[in-house]
N, C-alpha and C. Protein backbone atom coordinates (compact mmCIF):
# COMPACT_ATOMS: atom_id res chain seq x y z
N UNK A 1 -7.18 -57.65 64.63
CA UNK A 1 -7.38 -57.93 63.27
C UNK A 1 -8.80 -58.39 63.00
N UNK A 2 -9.56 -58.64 63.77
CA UNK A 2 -10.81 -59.23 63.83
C UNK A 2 -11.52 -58.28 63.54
N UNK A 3 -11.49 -57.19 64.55
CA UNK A 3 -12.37 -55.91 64.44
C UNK A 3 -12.03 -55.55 63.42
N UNK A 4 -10.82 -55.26 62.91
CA UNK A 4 -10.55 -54.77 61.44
C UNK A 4 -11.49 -55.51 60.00
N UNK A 5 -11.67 -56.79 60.05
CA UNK A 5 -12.42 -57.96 59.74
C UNK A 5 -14.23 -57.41 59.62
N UNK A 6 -14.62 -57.41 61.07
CA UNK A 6 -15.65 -57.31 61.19
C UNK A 6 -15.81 -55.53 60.69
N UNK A 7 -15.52 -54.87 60.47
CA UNK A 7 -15.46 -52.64 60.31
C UNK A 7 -15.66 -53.69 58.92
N UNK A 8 -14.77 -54.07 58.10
CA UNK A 8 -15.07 -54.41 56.90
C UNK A 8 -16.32 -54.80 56.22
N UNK A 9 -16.72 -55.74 56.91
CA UNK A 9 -17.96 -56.68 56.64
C UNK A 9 -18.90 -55.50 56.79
N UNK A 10 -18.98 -54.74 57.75
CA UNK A 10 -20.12 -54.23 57.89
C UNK A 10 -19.92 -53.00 56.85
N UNK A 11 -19.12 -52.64 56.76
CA UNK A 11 -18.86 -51.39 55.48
C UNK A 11 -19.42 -52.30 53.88
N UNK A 12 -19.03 -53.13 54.02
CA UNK A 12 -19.60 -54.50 52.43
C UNK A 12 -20.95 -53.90 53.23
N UNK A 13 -21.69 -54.39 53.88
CA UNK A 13 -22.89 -54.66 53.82
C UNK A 13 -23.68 -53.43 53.82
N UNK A 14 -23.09 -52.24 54.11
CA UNK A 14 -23.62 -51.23 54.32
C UNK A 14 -23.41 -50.47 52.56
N UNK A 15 -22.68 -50.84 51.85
CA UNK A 15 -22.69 -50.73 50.50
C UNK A 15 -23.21 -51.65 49.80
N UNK A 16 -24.17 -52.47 50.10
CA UNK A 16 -24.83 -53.59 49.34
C UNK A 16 -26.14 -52.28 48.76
N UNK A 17 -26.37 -52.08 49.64
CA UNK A 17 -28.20 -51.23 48.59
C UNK A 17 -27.16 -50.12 47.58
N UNK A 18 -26.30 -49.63 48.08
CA UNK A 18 -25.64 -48.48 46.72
C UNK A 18 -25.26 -49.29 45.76
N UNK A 19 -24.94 -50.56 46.07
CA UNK A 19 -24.18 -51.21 45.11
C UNK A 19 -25.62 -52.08 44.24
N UNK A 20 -26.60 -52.33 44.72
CA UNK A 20 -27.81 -52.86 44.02
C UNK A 20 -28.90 -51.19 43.32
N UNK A 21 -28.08 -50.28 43.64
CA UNK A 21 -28.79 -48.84 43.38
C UNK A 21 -28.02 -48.94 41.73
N UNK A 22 -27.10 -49.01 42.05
CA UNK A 22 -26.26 -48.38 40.79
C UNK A 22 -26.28 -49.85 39.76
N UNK A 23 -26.40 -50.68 40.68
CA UNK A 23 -26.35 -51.84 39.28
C UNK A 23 -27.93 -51.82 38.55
N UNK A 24 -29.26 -51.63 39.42
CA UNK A 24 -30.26 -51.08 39.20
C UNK A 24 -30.11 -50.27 37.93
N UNK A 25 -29.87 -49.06 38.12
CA UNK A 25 -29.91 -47.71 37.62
C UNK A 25 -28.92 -47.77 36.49
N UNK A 26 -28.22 -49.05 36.43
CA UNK A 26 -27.38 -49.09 35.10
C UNK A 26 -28.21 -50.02 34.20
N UNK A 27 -29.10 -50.80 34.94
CA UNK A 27 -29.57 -51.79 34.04
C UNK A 27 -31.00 -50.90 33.16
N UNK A 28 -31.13 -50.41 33.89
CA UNK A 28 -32.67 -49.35 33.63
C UNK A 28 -31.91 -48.20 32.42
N UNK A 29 -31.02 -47.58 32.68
CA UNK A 29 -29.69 -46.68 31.61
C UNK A 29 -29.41 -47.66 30.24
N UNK A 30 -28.64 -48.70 30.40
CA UNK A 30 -28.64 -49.42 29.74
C UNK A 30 -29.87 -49.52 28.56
N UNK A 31 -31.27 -50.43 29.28
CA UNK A 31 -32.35 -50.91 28.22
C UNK A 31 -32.96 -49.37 27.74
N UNK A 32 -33.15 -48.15 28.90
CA UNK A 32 -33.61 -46.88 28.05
C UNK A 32 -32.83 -46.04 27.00
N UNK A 33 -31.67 -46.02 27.75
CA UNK A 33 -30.72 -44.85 26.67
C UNK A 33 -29.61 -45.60 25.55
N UNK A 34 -28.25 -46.17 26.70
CA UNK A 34 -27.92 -47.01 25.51
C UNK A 34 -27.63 -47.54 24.56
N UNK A 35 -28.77 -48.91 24.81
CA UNK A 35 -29.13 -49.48 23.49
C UNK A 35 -30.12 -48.92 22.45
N UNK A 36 -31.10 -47.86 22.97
CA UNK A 36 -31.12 -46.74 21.42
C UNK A 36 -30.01 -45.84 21.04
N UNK A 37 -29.19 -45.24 21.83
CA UNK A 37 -28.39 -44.42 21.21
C UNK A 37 -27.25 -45.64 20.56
N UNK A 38 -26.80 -46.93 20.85
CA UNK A 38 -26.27 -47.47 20.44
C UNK A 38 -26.56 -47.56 19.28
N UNK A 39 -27.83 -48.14 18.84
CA UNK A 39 -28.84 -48.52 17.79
C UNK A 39 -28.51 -46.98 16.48
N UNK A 40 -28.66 -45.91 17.15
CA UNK A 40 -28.70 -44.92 16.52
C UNK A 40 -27.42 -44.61 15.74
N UNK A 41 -26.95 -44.82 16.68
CA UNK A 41 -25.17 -44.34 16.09
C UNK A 41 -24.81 -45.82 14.96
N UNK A 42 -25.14 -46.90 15.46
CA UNK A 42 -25.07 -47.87 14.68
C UNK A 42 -25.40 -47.29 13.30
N UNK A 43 -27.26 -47.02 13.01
CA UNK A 43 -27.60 -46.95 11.79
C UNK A 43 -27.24 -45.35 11.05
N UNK A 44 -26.76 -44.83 12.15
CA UNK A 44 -25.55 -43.53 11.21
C UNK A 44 -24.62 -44.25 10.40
N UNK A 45 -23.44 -44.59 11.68
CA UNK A 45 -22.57 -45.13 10.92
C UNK A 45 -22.60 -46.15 9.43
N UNK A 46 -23.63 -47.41 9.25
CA UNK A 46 -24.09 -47.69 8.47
C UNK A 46 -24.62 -46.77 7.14
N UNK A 47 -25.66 -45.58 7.22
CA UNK A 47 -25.69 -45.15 6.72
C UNK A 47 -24.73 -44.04 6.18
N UNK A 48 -24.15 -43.75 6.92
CA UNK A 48 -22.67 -42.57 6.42
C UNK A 48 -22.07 -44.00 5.55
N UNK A 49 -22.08 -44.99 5.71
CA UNK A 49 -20.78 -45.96 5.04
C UNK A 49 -21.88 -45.70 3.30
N UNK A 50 -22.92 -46.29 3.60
CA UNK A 50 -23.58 -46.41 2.39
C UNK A 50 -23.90 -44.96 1.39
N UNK A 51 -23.70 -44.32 2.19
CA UNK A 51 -23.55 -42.51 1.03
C UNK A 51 -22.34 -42.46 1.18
N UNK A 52 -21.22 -43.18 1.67
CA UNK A 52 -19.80 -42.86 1.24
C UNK A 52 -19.67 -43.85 -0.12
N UNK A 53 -20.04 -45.10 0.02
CA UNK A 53 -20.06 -45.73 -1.15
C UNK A 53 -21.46 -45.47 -2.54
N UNK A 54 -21.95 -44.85 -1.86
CA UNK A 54 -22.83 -44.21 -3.20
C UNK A 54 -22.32 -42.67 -3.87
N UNK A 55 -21.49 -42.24 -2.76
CA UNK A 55 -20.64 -41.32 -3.50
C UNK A 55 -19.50 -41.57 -4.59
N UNK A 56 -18.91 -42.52 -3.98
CA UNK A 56 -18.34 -43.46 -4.72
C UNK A 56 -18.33 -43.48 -6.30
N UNK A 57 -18.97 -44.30 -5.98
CA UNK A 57 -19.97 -45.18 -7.31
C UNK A 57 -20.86 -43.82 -8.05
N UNK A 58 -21.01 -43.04 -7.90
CA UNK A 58 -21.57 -41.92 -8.12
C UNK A 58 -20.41 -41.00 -9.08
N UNK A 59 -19.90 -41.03 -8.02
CA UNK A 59 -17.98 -40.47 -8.81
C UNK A 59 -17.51 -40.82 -9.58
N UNK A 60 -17.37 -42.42 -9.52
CA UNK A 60 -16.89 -43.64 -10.74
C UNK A 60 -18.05 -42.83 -11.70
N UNK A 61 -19.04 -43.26 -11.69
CA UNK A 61 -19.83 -43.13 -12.87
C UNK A 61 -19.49 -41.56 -13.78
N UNK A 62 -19.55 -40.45 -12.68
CA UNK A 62 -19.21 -39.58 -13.28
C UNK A 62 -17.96 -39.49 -14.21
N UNK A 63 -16.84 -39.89 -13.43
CA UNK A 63 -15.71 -40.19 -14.01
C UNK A 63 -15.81 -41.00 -15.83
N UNK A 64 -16.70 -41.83 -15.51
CA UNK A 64 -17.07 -43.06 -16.79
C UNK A 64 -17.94 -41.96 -17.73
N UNK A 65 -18.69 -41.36 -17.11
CA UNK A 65 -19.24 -40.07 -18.76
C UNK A 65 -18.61 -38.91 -18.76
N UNK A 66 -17.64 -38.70 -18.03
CA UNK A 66 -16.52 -37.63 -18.70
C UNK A 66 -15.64 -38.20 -19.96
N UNK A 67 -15.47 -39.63 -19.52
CA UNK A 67 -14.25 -40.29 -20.21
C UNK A 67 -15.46 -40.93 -21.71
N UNK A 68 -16.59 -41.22 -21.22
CA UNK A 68 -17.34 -41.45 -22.46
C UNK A 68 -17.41 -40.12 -23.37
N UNK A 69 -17.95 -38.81 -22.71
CA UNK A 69 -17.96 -37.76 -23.23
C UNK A 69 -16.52 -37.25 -24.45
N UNK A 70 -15.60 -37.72 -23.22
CA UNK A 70 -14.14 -36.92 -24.21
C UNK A 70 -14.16 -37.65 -25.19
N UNK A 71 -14.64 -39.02 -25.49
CA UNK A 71 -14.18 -40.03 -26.61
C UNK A 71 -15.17 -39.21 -27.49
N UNK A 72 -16.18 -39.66 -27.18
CA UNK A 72 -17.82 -38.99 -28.17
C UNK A 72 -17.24 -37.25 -29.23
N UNK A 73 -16.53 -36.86 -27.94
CA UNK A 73 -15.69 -35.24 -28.58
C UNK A 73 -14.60 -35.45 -29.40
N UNK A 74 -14.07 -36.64 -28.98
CA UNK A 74 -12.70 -36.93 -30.38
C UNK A 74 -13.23 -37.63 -31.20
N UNK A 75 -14.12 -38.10 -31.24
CA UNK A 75 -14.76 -38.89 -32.36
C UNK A 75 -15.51 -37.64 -33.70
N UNK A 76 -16.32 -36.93 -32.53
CA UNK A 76 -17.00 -35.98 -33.47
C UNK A 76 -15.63 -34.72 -34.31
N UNK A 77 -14.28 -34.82 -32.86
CA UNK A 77 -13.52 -33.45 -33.96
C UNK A 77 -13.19 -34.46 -35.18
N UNK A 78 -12.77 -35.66 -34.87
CA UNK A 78 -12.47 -36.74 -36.11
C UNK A 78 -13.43 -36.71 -37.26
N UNK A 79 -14.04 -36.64 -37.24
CA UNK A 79 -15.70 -36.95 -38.33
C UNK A 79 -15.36 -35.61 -38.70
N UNK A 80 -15.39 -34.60 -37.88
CA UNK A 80 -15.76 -32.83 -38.66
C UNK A 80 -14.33 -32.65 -39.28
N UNK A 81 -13.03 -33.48 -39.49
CA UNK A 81 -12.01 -32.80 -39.65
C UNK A 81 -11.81 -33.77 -40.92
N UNK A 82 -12.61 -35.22 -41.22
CA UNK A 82 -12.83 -36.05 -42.41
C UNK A 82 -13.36 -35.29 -43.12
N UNK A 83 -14.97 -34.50 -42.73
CA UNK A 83 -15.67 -34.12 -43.67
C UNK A 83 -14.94 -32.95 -43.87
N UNK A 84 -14.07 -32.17 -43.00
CA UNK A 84 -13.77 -30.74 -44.31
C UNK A 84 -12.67 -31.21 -45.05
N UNK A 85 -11.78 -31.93 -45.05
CA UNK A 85 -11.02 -32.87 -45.40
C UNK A 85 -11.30 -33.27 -47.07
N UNK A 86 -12.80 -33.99 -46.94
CA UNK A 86 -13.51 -34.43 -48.03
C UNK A 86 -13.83 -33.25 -48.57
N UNK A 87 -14.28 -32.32 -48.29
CA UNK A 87 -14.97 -30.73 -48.69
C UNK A 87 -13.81 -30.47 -49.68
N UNK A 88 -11.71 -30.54 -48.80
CA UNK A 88 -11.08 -29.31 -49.33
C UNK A 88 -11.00 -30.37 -50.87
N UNK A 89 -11.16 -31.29 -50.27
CA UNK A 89 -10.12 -32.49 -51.46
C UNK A 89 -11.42 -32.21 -52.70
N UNK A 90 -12.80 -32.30 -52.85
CA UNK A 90 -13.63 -32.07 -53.28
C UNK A 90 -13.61 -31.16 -54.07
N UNK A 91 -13.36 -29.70 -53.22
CA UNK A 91 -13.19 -28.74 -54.13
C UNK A 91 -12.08 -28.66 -54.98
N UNK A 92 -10.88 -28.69 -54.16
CA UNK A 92 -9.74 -29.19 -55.22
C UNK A 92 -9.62 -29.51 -56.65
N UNK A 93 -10.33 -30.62 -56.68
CA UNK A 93 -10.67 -31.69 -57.44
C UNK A 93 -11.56 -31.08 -58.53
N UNK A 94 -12.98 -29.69 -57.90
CA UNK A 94 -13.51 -28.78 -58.78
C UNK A 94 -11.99 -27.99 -59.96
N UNK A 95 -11.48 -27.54 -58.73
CA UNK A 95 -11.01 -26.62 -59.36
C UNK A 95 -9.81 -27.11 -60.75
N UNK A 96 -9.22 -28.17 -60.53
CA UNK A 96 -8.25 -29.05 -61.37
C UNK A 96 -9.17 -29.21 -62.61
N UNK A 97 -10.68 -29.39 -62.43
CA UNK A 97 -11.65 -29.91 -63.64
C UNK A 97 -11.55 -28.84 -64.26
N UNK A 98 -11.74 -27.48 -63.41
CA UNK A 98 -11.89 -26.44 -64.25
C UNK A 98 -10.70 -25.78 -64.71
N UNK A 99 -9.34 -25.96 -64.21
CA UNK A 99 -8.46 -25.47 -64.71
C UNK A 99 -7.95 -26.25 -65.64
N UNK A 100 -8.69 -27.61 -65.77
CA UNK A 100 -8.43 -28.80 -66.94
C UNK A 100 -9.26 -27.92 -67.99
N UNK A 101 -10.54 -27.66 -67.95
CA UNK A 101 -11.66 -27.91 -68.66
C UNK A 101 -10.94 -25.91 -69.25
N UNK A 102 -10.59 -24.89 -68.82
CA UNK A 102 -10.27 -23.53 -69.42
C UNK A 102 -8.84 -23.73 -70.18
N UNK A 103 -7.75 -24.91 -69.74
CA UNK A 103 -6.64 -24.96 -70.44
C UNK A 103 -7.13 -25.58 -71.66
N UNK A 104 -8.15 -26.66 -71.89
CA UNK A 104 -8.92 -27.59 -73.10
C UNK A 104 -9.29 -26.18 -74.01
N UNK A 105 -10.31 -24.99 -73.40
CA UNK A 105 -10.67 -24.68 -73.94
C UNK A 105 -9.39 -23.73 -74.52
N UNK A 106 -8.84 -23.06 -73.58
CA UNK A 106 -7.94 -22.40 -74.60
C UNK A 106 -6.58 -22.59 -75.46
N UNK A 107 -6.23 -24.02 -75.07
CA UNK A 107 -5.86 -25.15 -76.16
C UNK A 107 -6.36 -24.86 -77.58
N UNK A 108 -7.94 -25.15 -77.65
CA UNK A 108 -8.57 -24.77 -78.89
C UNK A 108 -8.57 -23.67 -79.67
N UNK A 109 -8.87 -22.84 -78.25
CA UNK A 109 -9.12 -21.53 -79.61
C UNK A 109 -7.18 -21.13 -79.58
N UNK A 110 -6.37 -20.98 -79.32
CA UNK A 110 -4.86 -21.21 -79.98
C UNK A 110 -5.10 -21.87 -81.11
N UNK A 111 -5.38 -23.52 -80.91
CA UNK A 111 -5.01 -24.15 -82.22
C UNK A 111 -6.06 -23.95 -83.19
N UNK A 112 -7.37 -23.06 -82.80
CA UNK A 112 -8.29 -22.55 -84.07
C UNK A 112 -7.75 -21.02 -84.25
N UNK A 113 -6.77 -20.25 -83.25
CA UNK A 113 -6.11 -19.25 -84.07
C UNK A 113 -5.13 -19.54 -85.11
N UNK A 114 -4.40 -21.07 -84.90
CA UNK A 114 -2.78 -21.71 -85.82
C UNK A 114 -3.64 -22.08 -86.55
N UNK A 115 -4.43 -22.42 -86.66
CA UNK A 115 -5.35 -22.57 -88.08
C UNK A 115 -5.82 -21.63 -89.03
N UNK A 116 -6.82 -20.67 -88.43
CA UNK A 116 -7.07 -19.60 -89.05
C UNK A 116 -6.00 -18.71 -89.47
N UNK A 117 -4.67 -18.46 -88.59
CA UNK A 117 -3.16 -17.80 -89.53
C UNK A 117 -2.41 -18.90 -90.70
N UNK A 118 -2.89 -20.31 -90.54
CA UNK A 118 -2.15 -20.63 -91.89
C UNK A 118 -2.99 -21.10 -92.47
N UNK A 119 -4.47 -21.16 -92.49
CA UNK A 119 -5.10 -20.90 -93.58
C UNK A 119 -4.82 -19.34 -94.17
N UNK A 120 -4.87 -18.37 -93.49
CA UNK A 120 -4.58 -17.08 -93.82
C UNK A 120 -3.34 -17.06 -94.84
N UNK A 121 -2.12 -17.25 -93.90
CA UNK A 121 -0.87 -17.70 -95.02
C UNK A 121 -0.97 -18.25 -95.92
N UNK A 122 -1.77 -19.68 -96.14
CA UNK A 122 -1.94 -19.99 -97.40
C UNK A 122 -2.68 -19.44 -98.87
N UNK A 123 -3.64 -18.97 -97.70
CA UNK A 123 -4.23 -17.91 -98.97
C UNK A 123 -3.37 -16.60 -99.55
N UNK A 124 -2.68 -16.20 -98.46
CA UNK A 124 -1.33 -15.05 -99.17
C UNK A 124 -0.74 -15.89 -100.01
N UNK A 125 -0.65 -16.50 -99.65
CA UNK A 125 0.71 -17.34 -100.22
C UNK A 125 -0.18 -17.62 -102.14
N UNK A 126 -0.80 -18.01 -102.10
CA UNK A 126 -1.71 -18.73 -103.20
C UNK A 126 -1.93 -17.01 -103.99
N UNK A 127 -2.41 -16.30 -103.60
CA UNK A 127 -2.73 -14.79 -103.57
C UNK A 127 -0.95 -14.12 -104.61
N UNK A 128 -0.04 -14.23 -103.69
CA UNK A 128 1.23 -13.86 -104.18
C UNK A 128 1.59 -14.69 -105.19
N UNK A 129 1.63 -16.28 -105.24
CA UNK A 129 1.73 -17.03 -106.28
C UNK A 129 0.96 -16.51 -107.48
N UNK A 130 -0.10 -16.36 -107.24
CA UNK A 130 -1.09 -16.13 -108.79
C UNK A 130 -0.84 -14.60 -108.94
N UNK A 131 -0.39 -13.51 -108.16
CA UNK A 131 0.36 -12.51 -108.64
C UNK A 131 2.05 -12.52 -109.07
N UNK A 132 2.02 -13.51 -108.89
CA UNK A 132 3.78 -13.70 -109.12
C UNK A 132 4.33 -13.18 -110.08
N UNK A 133 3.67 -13.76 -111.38
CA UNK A 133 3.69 -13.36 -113.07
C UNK A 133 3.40 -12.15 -112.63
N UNK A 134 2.85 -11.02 -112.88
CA UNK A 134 2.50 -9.76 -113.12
C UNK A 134 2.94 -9.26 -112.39
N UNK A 135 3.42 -9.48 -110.79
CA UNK A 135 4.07 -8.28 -110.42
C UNK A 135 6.05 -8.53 -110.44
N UNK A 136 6.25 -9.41 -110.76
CA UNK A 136 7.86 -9.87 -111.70
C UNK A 136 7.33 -9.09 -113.08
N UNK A 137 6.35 -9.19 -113.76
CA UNK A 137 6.23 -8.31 -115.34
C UNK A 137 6.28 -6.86 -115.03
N UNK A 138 5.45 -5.98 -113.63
CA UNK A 138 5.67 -4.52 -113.31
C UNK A 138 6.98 -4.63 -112.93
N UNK A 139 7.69 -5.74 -112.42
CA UNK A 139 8.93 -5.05 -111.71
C UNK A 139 9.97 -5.15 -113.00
N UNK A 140 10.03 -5.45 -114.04
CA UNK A 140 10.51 -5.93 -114.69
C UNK A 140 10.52 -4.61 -115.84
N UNK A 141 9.22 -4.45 -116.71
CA UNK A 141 8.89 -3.14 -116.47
C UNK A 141 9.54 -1.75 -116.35
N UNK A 142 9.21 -1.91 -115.06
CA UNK A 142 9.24 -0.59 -114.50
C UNK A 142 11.00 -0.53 -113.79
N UNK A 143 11.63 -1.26 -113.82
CA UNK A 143 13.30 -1.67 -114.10
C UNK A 143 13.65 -1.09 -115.48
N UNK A 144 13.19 -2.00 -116.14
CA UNK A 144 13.53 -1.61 -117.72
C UNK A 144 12.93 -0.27 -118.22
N UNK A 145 12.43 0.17 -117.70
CA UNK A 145 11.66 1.48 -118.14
C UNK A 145 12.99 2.21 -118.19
N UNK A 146 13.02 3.53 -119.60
CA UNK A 146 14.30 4.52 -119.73
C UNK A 146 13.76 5.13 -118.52
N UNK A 147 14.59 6.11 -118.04
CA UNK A 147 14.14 7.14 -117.37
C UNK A 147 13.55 8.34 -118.69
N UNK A 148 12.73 9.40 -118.73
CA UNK A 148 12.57 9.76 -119.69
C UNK A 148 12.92 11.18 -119.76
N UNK A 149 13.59 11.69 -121.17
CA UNK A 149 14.33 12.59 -121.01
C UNK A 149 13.59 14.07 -120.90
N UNK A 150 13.95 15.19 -120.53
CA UNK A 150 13.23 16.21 -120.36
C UNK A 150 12.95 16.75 -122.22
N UNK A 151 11.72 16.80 -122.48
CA UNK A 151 11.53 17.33 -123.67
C UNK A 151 10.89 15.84 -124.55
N UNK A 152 11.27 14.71 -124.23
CA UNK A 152 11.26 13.97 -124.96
C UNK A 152 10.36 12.48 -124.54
N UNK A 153 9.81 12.01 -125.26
CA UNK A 153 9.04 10.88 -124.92
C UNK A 153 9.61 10.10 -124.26
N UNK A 154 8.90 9.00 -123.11
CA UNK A 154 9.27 7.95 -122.35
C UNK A 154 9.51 6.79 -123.47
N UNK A 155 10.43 6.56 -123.40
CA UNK A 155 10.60 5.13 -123.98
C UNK A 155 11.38 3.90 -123.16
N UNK A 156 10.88 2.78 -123.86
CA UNK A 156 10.73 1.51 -123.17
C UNK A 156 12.05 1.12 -123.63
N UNK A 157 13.29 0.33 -122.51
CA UNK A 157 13.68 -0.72 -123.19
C UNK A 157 13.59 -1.80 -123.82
N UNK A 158 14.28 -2.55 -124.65
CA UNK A 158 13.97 -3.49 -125.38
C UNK A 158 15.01 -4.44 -124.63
């Protein structure tokens, strides 16, 4: 068991320089490669985080002037659908004046035609009155008139 002991020791000692090679050659790996590629991947990762959150926030924002935009678009169909709104009611409102303002007028000339027919009538009327006498005296007359006989003068009744 001794010799087994001592084969050991000398196998340790005969792996002491591989074993100061590689701890060497890790420490030299280590400070050259590494801790820059550590460093590197570090300020990726960092930077991938910070364009993931500026995408973000980039997105939000976009999101915030779509949603500003759609309002700005219902606001403006709102305003354009007041003003034709105001336009129809407007014209409307023309047209009532003017279908006020042609019924006024032809209101008038009716009641300056019911005028001009009974002034008219009255003047028949006044016209027939002051012929009244004389044409009751032709009809009267010409009633009483004989018929007149063949051969013989017209004569008048009495």
């Amino acid at each position: 068991m001794q010799e087994i002991v001592l084969q050991l020791g000398e196998l340790f000692l005969q792996a002491v320089p591989t074993i100061l090679i590689v701890l060497a050659f890790y420490l030299i790996m280590r400070g050259l490669f590494f801790k820059p590629l550590l460093k590197v991947m570090a300020e990726r990762e960092a930077r991938t985080a910070g364009a993931r959150k500026a995408a973000e926030t980039a997105e939000a924002a976009a999101a915030e002037k779509v949603k500003q935009y759609q309002e700005a678009l219902k606001q403006a169909r709102a305003q354009v659908y007041a003003e034709q709104e105001a336009a129809r009611k407007k014209l409307l409102e023309e047209r009532a004046a003017l279908l006020k303002e042609a019924r006024s007028k032809a209101a008038a000339e009716v009641a300056a035609g019911k005028e001009r027919t009974a002034k008219e009538l009255a003047a028949a009327r006044r016209e027939v009155e002051a012929s009244v006498g004389q044409l009751a005296a032709e009809i009267a007359r010409r009633v009483l008139q004989v018929a007149p006989r063949p051969g013989g003068p017209a004569r008048e009744a009495r």
